[in-house]
Protein backbone atom coordinates (compact mmCIF):
# COMPACT_ATOMS: atom_id res chain seq x y z
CA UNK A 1 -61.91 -17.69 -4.91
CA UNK A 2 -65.23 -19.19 -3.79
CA UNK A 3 -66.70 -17.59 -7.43
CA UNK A 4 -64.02 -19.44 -9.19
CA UNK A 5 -64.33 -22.68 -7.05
CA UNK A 6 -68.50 -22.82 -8.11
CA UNK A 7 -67.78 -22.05 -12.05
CA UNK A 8 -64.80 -24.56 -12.00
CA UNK A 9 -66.88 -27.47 -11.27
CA UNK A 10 -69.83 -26.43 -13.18
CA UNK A 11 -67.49 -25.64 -16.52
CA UNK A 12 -65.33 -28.58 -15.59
CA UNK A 13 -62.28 -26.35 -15.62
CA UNK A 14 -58.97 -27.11 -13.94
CA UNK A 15 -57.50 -23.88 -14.47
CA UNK A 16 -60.03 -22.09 -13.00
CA UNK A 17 -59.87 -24.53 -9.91
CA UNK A 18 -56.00 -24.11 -9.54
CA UNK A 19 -56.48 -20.67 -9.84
CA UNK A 20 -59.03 -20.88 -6.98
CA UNK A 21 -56.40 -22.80 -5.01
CA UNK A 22 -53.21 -20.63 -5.72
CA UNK A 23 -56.13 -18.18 -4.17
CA UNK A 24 -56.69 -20.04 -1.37
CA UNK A 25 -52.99 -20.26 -0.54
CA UNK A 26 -52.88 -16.44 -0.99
CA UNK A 27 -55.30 -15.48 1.16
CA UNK A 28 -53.80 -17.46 3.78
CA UNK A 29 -50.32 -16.05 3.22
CA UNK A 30 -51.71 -12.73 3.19
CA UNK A 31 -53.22 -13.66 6.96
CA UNK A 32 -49.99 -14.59 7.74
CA UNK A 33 -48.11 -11.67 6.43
CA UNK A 34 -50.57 -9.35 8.47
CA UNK A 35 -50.07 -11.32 11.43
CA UNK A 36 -45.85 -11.01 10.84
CA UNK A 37 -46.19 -7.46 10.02
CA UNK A 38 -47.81 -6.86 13.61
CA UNK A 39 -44.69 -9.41 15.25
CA UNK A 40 -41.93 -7.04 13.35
CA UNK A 41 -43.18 -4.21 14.64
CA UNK A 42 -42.91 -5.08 18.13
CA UNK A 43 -39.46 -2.98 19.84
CA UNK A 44 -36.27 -4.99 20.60
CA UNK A 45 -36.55 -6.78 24.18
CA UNK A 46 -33.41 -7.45 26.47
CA UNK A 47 -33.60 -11.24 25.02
CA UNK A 48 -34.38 -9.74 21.52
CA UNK A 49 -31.93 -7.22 21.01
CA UNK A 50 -32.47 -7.04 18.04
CA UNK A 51 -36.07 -6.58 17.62
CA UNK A 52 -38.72 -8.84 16.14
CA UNK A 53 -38.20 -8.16 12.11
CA UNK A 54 -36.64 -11.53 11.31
CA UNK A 55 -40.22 -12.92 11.31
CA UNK A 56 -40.87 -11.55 8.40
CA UNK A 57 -38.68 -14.61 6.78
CA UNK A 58 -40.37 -17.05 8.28
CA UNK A 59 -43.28 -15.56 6.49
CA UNK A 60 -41.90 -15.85 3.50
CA UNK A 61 -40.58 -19.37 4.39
CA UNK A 62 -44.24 -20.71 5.34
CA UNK A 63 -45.16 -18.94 1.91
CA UNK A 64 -42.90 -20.64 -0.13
CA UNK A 65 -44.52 -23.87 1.26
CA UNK A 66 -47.49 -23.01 0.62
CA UNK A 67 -46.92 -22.07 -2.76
CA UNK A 68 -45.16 -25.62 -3.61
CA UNK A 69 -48.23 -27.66 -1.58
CA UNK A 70 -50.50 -25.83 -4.62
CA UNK A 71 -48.23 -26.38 -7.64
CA UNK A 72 -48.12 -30.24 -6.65
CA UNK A 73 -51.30 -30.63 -6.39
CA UNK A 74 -51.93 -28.61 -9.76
CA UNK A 75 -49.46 -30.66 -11.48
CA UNK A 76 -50.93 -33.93 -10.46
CA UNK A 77 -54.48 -33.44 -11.46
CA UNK A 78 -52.90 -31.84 -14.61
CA UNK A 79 -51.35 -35.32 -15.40
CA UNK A 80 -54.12 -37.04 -15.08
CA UNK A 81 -56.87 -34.80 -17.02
CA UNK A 82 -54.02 -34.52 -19.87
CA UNK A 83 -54.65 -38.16 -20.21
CA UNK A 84 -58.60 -38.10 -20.55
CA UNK A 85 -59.27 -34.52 -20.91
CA UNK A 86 -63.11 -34.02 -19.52
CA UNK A 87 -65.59 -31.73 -21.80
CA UNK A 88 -65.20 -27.91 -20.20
CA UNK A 89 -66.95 -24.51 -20.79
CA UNK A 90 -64.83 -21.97 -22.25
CA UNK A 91 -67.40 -18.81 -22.10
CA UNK A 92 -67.67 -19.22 -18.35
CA UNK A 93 -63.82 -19.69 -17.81
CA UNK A 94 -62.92 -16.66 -19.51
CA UNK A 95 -65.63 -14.38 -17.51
CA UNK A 96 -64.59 -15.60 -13.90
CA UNK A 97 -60.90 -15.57 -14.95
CA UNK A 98 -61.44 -12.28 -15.95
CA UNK A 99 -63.01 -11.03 -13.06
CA UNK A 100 -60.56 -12.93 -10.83
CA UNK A 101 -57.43 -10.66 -12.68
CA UNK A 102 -59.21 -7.80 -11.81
CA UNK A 103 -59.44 -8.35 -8.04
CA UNK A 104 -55.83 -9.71 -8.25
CA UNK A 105 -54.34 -6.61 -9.70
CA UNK A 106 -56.24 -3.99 -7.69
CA UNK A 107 -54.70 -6.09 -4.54
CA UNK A 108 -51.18 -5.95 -6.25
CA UNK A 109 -51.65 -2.07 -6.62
CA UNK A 110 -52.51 -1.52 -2.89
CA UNK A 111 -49.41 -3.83 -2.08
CA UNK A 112 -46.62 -2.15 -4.32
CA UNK A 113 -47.92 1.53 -3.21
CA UNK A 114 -48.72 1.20 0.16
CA UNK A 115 -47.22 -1.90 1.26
CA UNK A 116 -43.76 -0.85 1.65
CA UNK A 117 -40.80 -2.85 0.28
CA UNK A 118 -40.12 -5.66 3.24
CA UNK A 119 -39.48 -9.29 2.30
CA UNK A 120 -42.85 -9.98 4.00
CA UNK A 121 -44.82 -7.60 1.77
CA UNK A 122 -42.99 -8.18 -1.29
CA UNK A 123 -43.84 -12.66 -0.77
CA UNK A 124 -47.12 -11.46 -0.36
CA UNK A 125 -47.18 -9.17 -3.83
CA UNK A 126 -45.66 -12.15 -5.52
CA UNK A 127 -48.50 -14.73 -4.43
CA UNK A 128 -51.09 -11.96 -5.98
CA UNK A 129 -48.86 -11.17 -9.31
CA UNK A 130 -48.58 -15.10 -9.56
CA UNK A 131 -52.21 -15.54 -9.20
CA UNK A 132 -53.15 -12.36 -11.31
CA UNK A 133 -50.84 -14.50 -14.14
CA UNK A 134 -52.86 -17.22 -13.40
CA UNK A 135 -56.17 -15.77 -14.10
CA UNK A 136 -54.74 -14.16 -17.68
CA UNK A 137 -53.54 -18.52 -18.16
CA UNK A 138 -57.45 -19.85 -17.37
CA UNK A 139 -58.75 -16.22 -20.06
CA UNK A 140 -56.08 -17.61 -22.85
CA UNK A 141 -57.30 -21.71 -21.96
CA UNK A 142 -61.16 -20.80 -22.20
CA UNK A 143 -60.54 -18.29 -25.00
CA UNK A 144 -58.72 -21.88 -26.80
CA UNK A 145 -61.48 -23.82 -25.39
CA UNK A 146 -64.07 -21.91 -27.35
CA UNK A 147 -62.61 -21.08 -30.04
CA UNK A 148 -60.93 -24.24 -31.57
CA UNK A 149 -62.69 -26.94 -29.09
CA UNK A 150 -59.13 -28.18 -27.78
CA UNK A 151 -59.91 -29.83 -24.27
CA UNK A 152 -55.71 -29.98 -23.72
CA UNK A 153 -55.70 -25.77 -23.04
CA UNK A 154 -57.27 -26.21 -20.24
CA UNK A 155 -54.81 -28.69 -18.27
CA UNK A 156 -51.92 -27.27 -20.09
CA UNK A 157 -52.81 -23.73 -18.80
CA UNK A 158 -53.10 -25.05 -15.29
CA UNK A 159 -49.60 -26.63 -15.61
CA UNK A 160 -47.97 -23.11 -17.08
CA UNK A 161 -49.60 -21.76 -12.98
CA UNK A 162 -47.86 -24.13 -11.21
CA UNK A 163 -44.94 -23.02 -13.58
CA UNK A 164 -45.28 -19.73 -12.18
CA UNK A 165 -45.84 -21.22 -8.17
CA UNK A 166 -42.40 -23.24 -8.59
CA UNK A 167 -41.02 -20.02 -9.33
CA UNK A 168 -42.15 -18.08 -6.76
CA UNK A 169 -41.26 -21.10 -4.06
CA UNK A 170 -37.34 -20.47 -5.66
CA UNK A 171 -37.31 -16.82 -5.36
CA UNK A 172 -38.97 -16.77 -1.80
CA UNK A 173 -36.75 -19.83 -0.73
CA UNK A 174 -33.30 -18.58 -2.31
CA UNK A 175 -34.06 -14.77 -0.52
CA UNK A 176 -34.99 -16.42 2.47
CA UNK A 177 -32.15 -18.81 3.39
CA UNK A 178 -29.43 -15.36 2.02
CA UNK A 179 -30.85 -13.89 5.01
CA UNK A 180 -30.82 -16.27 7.96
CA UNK A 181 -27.52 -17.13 6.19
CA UNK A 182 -26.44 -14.06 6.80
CA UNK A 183 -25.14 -13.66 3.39
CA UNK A 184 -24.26 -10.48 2.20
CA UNK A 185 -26.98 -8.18 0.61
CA UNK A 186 -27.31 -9.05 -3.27
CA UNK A 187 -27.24 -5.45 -4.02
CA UNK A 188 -23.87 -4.57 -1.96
CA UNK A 189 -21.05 -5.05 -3.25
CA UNK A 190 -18.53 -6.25 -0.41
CA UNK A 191 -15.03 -5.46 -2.13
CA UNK A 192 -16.65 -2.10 -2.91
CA UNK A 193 -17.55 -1.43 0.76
CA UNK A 194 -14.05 -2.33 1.52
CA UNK A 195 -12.67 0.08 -0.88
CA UNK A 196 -14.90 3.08 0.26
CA UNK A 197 -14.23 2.17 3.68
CA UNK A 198 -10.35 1.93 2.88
CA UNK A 199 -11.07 5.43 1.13
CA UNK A 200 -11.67 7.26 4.59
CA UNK A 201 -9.26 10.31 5.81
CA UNK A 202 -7.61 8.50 8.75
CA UNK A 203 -8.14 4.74 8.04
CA UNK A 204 -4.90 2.98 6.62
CA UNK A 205 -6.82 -1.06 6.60
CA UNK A 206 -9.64 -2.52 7.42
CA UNK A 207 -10.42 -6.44 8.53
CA UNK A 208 -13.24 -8.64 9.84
CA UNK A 209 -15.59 -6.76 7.48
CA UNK A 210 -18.76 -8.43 7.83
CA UNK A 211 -22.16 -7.44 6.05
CA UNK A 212 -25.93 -8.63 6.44
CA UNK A 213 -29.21 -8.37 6.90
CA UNK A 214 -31.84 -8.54 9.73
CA UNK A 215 -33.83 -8.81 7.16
CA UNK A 216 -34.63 -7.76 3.55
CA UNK A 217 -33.65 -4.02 3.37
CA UNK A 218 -32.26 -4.05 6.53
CA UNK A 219 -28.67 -4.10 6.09
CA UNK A 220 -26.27 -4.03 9.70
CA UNK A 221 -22.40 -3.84 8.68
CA UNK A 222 -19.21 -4.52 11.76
CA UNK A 223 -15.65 -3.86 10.87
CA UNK A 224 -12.31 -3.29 12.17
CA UNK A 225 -10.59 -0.22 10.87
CA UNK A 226 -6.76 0.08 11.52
CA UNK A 227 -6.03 3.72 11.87
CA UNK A 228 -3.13 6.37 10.00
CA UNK A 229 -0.73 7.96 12.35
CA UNK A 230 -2.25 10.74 14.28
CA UNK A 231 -5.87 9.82 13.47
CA UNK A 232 -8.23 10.19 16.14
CA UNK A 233 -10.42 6.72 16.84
CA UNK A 234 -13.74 8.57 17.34
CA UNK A 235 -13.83 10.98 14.38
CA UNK A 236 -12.84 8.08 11.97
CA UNK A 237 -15.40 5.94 13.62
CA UNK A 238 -17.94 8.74 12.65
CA UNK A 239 -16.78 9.41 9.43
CA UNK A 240 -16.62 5.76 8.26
CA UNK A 241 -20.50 5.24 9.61
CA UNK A 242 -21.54 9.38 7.91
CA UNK A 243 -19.90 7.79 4.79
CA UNK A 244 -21.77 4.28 4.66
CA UNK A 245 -25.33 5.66 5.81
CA UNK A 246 -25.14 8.20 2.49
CA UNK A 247 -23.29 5.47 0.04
CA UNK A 248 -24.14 2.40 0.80
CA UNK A 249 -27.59 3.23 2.98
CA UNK A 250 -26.77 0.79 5.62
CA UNK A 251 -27.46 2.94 8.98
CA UNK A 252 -26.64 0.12 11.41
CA UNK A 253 -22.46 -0.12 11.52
CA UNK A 254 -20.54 -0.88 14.22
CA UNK A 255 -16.36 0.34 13.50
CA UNK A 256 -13.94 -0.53 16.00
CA UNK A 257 -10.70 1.61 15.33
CA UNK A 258 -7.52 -0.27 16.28
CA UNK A 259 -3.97 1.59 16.58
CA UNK A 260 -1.89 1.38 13.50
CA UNK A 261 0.73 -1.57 13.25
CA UNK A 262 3.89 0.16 13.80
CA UNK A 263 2.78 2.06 16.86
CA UNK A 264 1.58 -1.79 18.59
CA UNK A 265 4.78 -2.71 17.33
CA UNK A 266 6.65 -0.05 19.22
CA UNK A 267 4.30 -0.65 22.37
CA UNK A 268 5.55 -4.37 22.64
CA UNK A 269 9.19 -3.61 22.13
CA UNK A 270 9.39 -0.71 24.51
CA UNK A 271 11.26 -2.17 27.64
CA UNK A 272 8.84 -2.27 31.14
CA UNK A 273 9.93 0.58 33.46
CA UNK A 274 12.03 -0.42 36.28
CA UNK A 275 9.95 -2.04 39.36
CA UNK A 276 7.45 -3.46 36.84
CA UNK A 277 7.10 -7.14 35.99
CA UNK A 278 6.47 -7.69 32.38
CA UNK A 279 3.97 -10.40 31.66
């Protein structure tokens, strides 16, 4: 960043100066996701009971801002130097950009194979994939640059990065609000969990199905299952949960069996035995 900052004012380069600053705002969300991924691994508390993981969106959240603070600010100078583009150095452009890609993809390596696959770490491999995109924009602008003489690359290059930062903001933002939404997991299929559940030896219905996340790959699943005659609560219970965890992966369910109709049907018809008061 601080390489690309120094030949960005010397060459007169924008893209190499947003580039620095989608840096900037990378390096700062990568603090931050270090900081979450220490908070979500904390154990549940009797006020938290259900652990510390949901930070890990308001990573992402503070991300997203982040990343739309940097693509206004891109856009804006962008505006103005595509109105008076200033003279700019394409050699030196092309060398930083290039060396900036290569720091950028060696950190999205270490991120996609040892990061894990948590909303937290996956906002943070899409800041460095963003920024690595970034760099290969300011290597095509200088490559224009010194090539052809064509001051526009430069500004128009730094306008296809903040492109990529609105893009990231949506996907960050739209993942984000599914989860403290409590929205169902994108890549479960709710009438299909109903159906498999439905499918079990002993259940006859199922209601109040209700699916979502803690947070990104952290699915948590409560439902009511109405049970056949002569089914045993427990064992159905345990055979609904067995089925989901090796299906579906979710390994947080709660099932609460419930009687079958007819038989709470028969319960409230049956007549109170004599010296009891019926309520």
């Amino acid at each position: 960043m601080g390489v690309e900052v120094a030949v960005g004012v010397w060459s007169g380069s924008l893209s190499l100066l947003a580039d620095a600053g989608h840096m900037l705002s990378d390096a700062t969300a990568l603090v931050a996701s270090l900081v979450v991924a220490h908070i979500a691994a904390r154990p549940r508390s009797p006020r938290n009971t259900y652990g510390y993981r949901r930070a890990e969106v308001i990573a992402a959240l503070l991300n997203a801002a982040l990343l739309a603070v940097a693509a206004i600010a891109i856009v804006r100078e962008a505006a103005e130097r595509i109105a008076a583009p200033p003279l700019v150095h394409g050699q030196g452009m092309m060398a930083t950009a290039a060396g900036g890609l290569v720091v950028n993809l060696l950190a999205a390596w270490v991120l996609h194979h040892q990061g894990g696959g948590g909303l937290n770490v996956r906002s943070a491999l899409f800041h460095v994939l963003g920024d690595a995109l970034g760099s290969v924009a300011a290597m095509a602008a200088g490559a224009v640059v010194l090539t052809t003489g064509w001051r526009l690359a430069d500004p128009l290059a730094s306008l296809g990065i903040a492109v990529l930062l609105i893009g990231g903001v949506w996907h960050l933002v739209r993942e984000a609000t599914g989860v403290i939404m409590e929205a169902a997991p994108p890549h479960l299929d709710t009438l299909a969990l109903e159906g498999a559940i439905r499918g079990t030896a002993g259940v006859e219905s199922v209601h109040d199905l209700h699916v979502w996340s803690l947070t990104a790959g952290a699915p948590v699943l409560t439902a009511h299952v109405v049970l056949t005659h002569g089914a045993h609560g427990t064992d159905v219970a345990r055979a609904v949960g067995e089925m989901l965890r090796e299906r579906f992966a979710i390994a947080h369910a709660t099932i609460q069996p419930e009687a079958p109709e007819a038989a709470l049907v028969s319960l409230r018809r049956k007549p109170p035995r004599e010296g009891s008061t019926a309520a």
